[in-house]
N, C-alpha and C. Protein backbone atom coordinates (compact mmCIF):
# COMPACT_ATOMS: atom_id res chain seq x y z
N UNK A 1 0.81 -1.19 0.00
CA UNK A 1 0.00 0.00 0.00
C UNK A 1 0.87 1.27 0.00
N UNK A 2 1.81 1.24 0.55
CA UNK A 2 2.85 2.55 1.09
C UNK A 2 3.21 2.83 -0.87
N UNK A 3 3.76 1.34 -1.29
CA UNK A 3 4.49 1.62 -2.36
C UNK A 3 3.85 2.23 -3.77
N UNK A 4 2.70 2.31 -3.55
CA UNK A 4 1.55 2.45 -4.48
C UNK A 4 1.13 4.45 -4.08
N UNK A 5 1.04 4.46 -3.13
CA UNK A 5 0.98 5.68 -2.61
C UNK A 5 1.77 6.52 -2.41
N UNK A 6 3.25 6.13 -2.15
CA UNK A 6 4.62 6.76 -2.76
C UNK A 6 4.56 6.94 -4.40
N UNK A 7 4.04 5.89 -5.04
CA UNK A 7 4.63 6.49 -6.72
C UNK A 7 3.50 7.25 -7.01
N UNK A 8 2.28 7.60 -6.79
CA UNK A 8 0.60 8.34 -6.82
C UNK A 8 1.76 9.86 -6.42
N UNK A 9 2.12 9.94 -5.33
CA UNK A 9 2.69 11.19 -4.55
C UNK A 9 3.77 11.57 -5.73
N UNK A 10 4.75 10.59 -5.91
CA UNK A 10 5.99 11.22 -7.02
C UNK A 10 5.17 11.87 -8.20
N UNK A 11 4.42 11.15 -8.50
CA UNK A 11 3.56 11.95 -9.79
C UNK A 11 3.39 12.97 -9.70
N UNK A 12 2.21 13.11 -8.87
CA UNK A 12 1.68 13.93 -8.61
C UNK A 12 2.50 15.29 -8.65
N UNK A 13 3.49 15.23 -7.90
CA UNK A 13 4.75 16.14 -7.55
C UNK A 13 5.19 16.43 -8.67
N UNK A 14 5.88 15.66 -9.22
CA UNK A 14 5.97 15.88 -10.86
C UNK A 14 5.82 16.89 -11.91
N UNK A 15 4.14 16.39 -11.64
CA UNK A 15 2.83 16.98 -12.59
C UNK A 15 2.64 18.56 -12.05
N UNK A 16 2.85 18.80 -10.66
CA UNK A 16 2.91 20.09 -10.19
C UNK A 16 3.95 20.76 -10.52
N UNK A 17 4.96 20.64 -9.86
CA UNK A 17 6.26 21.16 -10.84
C UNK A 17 5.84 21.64 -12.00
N UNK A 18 5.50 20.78 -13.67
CA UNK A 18 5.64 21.31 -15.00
C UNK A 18 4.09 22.07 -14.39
N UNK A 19 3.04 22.32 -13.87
CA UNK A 19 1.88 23.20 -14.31
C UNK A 19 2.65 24.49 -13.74
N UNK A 20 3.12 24.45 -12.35
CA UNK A 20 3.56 25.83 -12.01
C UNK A 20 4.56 26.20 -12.85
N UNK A 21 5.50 25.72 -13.76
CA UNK A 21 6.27 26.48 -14.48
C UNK A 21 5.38 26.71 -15.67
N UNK A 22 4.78 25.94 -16.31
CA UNK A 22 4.27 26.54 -17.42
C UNK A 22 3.01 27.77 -17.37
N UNK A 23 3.08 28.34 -15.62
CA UNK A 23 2.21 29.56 -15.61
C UNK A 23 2.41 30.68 -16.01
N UNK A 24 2.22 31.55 -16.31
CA UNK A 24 2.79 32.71 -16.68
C UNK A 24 2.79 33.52 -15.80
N UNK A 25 3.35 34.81 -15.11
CA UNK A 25 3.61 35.65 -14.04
C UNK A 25 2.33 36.71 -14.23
N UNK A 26 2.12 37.40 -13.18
CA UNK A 26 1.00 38.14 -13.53
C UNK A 26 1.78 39.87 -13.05
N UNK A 27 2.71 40.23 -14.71
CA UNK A 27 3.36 41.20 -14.41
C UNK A 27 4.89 41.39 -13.72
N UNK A 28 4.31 42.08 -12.75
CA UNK A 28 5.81 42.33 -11.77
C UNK A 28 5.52 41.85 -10.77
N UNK A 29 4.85 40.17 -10.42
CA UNK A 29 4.24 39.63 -9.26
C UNK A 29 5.72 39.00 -8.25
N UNK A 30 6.94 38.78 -9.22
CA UNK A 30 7.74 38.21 -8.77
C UNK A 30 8.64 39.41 -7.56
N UNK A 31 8.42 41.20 -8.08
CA UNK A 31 9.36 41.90 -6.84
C UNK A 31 8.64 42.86 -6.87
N UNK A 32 7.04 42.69 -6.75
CA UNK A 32 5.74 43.13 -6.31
C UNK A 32 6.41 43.86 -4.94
N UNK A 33 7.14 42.90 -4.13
CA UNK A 33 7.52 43.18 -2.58
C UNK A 33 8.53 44.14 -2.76
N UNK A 34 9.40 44.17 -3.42
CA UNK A 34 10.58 45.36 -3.33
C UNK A 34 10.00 46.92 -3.64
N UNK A 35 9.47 46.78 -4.05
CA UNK A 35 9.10 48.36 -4.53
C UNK A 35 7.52 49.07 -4.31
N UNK A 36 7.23 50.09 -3.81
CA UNK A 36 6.38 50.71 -3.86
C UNK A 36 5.28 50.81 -5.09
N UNK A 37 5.86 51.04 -6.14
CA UNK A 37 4.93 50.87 -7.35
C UNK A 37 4.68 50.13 -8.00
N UNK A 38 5.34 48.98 -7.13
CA UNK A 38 4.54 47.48 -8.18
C UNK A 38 3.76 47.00 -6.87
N UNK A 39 3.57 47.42 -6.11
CA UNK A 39 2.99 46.86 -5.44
C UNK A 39 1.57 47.64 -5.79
N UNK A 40 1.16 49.19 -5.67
CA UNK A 40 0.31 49.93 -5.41
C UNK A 40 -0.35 49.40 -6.62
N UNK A 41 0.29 48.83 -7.97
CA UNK A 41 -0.17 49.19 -9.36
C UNK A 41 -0.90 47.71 -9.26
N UNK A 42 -0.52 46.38 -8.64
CA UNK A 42 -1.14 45.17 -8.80
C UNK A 42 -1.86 45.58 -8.24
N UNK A 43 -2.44 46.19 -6.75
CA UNK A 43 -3.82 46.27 -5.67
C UNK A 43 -5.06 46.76 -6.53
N UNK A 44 -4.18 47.60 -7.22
CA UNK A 44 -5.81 48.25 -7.92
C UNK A 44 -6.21 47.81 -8.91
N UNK A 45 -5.16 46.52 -9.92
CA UNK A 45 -5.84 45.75 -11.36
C UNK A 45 -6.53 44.63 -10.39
N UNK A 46 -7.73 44.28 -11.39
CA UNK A 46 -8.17 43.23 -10.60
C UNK A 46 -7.87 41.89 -11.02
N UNK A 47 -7.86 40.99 -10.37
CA UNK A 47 -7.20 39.65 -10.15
C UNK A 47 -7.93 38.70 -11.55
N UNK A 48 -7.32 37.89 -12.15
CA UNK A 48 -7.57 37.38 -13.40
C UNK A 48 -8.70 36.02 -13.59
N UNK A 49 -9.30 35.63 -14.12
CA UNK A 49 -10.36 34.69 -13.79
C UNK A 49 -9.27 33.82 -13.26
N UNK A 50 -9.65 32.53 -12.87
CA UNK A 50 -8.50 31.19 -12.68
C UNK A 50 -9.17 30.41 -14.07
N UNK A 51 -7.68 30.28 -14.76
CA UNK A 51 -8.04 29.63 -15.79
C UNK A 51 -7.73 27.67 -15.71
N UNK A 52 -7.82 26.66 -16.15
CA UNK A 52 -8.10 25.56 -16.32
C UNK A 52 -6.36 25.07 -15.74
N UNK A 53 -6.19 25.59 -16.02
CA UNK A 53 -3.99 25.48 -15.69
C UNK A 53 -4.30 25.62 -14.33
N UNK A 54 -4.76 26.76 -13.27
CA UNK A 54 -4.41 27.19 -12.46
C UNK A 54 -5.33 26.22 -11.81
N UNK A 55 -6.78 26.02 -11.98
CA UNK A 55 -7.71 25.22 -11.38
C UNK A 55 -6.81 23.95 -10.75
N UNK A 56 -6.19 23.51 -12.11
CA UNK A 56 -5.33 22.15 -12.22
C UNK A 56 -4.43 22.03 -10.96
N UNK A 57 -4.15 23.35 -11.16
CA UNK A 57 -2.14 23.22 -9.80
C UNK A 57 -3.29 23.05 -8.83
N UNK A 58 -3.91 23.99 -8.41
CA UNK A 58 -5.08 23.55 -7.00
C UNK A 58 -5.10 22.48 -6.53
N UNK A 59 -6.02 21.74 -7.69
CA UNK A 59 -6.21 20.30 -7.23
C UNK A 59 -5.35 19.35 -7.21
N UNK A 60 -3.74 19.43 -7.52
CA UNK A 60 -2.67 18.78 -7.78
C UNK A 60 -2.07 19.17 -6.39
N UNK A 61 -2.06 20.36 -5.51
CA UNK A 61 -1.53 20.61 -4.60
C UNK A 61 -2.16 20.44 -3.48
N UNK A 62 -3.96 20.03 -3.27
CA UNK A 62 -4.08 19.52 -2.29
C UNK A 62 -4.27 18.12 -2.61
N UNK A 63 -3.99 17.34 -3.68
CA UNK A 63 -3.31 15.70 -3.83
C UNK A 63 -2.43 15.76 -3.25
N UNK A 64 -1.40 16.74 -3.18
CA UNK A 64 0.03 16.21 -2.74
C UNK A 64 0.26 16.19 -1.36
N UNK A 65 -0.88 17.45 -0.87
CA UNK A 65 -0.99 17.20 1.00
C UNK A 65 -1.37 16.16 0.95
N UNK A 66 -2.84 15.76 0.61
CA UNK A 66 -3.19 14.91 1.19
C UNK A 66 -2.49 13.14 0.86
N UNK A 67 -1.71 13.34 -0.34
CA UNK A 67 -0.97 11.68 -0.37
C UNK A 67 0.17 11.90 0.69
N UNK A 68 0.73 13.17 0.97
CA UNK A 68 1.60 13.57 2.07
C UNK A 68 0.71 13.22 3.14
N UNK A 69 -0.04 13.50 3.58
CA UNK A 69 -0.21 13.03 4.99
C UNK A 69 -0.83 11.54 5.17
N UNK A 70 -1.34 10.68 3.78
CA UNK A 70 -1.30 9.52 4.00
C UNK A 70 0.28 8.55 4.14
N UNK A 71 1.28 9.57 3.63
CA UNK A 71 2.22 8.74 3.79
C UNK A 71 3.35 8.74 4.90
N UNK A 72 2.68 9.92 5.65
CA UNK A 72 3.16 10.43 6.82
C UNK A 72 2.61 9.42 8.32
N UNK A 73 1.21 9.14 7.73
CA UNK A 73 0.51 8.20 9.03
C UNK A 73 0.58 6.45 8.93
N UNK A 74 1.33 6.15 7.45
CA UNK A 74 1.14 4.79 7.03
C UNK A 74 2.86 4.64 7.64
N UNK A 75 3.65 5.29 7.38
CA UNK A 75 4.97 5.22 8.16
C UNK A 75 5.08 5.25 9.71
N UNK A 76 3.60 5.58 10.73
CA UNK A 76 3.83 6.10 12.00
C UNK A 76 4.11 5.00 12.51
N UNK A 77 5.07 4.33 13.19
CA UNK A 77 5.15 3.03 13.64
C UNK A 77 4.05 2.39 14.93
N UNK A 78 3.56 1.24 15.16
CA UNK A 78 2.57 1.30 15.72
C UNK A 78 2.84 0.13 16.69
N UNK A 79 3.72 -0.38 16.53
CA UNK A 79 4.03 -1.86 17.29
C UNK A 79 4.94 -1.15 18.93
N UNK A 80 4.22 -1.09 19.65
CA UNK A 80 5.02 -1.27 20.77
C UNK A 80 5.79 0.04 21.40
N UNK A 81 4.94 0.81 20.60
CA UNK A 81 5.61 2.20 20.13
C UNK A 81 5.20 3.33 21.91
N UNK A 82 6.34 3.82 22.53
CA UNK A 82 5.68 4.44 23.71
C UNK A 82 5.29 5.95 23.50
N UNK A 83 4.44 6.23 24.35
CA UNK A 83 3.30 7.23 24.48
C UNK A 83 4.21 8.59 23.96
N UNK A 84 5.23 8.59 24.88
CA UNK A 84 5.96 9.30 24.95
C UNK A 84 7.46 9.31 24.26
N UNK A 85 8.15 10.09 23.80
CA UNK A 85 9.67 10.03 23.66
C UNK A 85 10.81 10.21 24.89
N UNK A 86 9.97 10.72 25.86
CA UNK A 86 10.50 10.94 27.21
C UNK A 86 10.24 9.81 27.99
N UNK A 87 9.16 8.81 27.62
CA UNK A 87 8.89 6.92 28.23
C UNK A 87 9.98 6.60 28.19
N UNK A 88 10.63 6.10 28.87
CA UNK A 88 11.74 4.75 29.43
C UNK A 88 11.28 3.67 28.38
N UNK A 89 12.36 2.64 27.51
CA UNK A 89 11.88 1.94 27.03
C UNK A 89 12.40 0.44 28.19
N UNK A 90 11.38 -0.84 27.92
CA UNK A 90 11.64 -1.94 29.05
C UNK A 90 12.47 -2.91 28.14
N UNK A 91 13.20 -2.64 26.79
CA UNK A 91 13.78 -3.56 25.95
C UNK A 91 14.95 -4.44 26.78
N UNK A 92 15.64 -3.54 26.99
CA UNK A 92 16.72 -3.61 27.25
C UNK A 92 17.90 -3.12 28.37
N UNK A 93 19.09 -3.04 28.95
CA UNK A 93 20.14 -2.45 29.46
C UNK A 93 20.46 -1.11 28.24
N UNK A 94 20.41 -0.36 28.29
CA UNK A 94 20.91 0.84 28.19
C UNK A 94 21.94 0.82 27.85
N UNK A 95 23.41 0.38 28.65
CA UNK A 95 24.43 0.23 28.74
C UNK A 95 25.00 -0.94 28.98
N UNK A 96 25.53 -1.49 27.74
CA UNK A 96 26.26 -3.11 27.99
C UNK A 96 27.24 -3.33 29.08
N UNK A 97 26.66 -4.38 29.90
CA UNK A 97 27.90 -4.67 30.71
C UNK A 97 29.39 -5.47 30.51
N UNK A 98 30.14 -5.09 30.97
CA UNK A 98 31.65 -5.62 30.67
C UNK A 98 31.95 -6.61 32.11
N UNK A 99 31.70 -7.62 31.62
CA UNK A 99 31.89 -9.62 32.67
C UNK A 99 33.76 -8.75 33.17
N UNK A 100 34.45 -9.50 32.17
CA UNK A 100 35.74 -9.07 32.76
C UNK A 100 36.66 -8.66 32.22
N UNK A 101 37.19 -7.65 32.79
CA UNK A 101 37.97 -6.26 32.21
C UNK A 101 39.52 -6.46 32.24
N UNK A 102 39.89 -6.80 31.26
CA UNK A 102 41.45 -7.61 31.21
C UNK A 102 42.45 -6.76 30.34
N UNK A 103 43.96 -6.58 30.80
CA UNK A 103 44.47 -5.30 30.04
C UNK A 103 44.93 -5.80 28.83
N UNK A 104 45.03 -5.01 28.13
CA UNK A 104 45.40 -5.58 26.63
C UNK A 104 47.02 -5.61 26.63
N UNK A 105 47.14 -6.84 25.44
CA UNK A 105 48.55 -7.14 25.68
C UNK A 105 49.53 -6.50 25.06
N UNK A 106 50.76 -6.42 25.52
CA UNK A 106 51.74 -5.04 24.74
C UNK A 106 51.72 -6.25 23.14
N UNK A 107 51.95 -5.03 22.44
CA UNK A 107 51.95 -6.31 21.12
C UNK A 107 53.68 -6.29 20.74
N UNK A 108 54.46 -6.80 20.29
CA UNK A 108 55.67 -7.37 20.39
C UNK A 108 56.48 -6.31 19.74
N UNK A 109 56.17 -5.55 18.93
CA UNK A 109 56.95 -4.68 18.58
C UNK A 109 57.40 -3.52 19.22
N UNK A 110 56.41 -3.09 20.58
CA UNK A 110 56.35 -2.28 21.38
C UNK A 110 56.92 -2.22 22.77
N UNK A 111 57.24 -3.85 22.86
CA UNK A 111 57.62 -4.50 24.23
C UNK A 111 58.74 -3.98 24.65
N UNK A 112 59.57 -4.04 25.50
CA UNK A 112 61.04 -3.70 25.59
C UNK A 112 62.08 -4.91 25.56
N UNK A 113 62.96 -4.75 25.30
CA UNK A 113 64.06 -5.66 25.02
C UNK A 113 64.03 -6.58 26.28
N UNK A 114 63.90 -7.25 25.95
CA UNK A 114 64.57 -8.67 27.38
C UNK A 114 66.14 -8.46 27.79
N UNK A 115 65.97 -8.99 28.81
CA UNK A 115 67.84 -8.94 28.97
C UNK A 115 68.16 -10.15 29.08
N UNK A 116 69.57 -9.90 28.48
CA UNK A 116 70.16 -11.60 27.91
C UNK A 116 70.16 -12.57 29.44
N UNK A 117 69.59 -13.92 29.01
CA UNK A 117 69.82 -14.81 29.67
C UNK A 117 71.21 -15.47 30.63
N UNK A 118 71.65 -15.20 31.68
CA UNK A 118 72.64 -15.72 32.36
C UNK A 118 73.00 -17.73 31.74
N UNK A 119 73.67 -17.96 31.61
CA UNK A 119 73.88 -19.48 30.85
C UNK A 119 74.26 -20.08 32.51
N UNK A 120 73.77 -21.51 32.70
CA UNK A 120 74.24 -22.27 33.62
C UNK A 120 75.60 -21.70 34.23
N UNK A 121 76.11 -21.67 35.79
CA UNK A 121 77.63 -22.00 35.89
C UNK A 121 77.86 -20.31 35.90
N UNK A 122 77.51 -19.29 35.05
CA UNK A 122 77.83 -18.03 35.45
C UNK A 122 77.04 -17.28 36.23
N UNK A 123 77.93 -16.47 36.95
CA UNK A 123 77.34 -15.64 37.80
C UNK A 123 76.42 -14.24 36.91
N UNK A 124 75.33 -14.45 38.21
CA UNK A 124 74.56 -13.40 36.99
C UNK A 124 75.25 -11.96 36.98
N UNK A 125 76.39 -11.69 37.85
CA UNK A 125 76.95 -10.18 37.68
C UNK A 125 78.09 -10.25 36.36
N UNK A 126 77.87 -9.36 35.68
CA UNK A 126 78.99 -8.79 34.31
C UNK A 126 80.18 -9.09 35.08
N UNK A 127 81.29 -9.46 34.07
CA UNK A 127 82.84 -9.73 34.78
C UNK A 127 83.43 -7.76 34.01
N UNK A 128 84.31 -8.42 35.21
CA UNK A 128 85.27 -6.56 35.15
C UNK A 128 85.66 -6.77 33.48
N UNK A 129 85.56 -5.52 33.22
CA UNK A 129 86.18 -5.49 32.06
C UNK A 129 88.05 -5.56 31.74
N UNK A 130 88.50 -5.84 30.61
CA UNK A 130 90.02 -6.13 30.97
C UNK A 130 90.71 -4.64 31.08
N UNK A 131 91.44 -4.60 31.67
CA UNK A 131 92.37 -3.71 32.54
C UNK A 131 93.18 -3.74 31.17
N UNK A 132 93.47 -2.19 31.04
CA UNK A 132 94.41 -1.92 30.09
C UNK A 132 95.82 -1.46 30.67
N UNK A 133 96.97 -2.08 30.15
CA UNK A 133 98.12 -1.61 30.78
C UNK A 133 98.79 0.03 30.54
N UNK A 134 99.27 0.68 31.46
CA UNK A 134 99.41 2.21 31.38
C UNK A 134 101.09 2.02 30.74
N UNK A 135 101.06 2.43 30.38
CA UNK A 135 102.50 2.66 29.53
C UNK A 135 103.19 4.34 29.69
């Protein structure tokens, strides 16, 4: 139903668009507002029959409210939906809980150097370095 009433609305829209452009202006209706004498000079001509074009946009523009507001109430969601936007919803936690919080591991490129392994039999202290003779 929505999809049938969406392409009725695109038309429609459409079809309004080309009638209002193919209207013709009535004068200096477009900067009527800027100036004093286009304004005074439209008040006193009198207003033009509505011809078959204009009848047309009418009834094309309250189609388009009204497929607009059918497609405004066929979208209102209706399932479960609360009163309010300020209602608490009962779905769910809000905020996921975290079970257990464990540190992340250095990744290996970042680690620091190990220090070399002591081998069986040596003492783990560095030996003196060799003594140079003074000459």
């Amino acid at each position: 139903m929505i999809q049938v009433l969406l392409i009725i609305h695109l038309l429609v829209a459409i079809v309004l668009i080309m009638l209002i452009l193919l209207q013709k202006s009535e004068g200096g209706a477009a900067g009527a507002g800027m100036s004093a004498t286009a304004s005074v000079s439209s008040m006193v001509q009198p207003r033009a029959r509505p011809n078959p074009l204009s009848r047309m946009t009418t009834i094309l523009g309250i189609g388009f409210f009204a497929t607009s507001l059918g497609l405004a109430l066929l979208a209102k969601p209706t399932h479960n939906a609360p009163a309010s936007i300020f209602a608490p919803t009962v779905e769910g936690p809000a905020v996921p809980s975290v079970e257990n919080s464990v540190a992340p591991a250095v990744p290996a490129a970042d680690a620091p150097a190990a220090a070399p392994q002591a081998t069986p039999g040596e003492s783990p202290t560095p030996s003196a370095p060799p003594s140079v003779p003074n000459n």
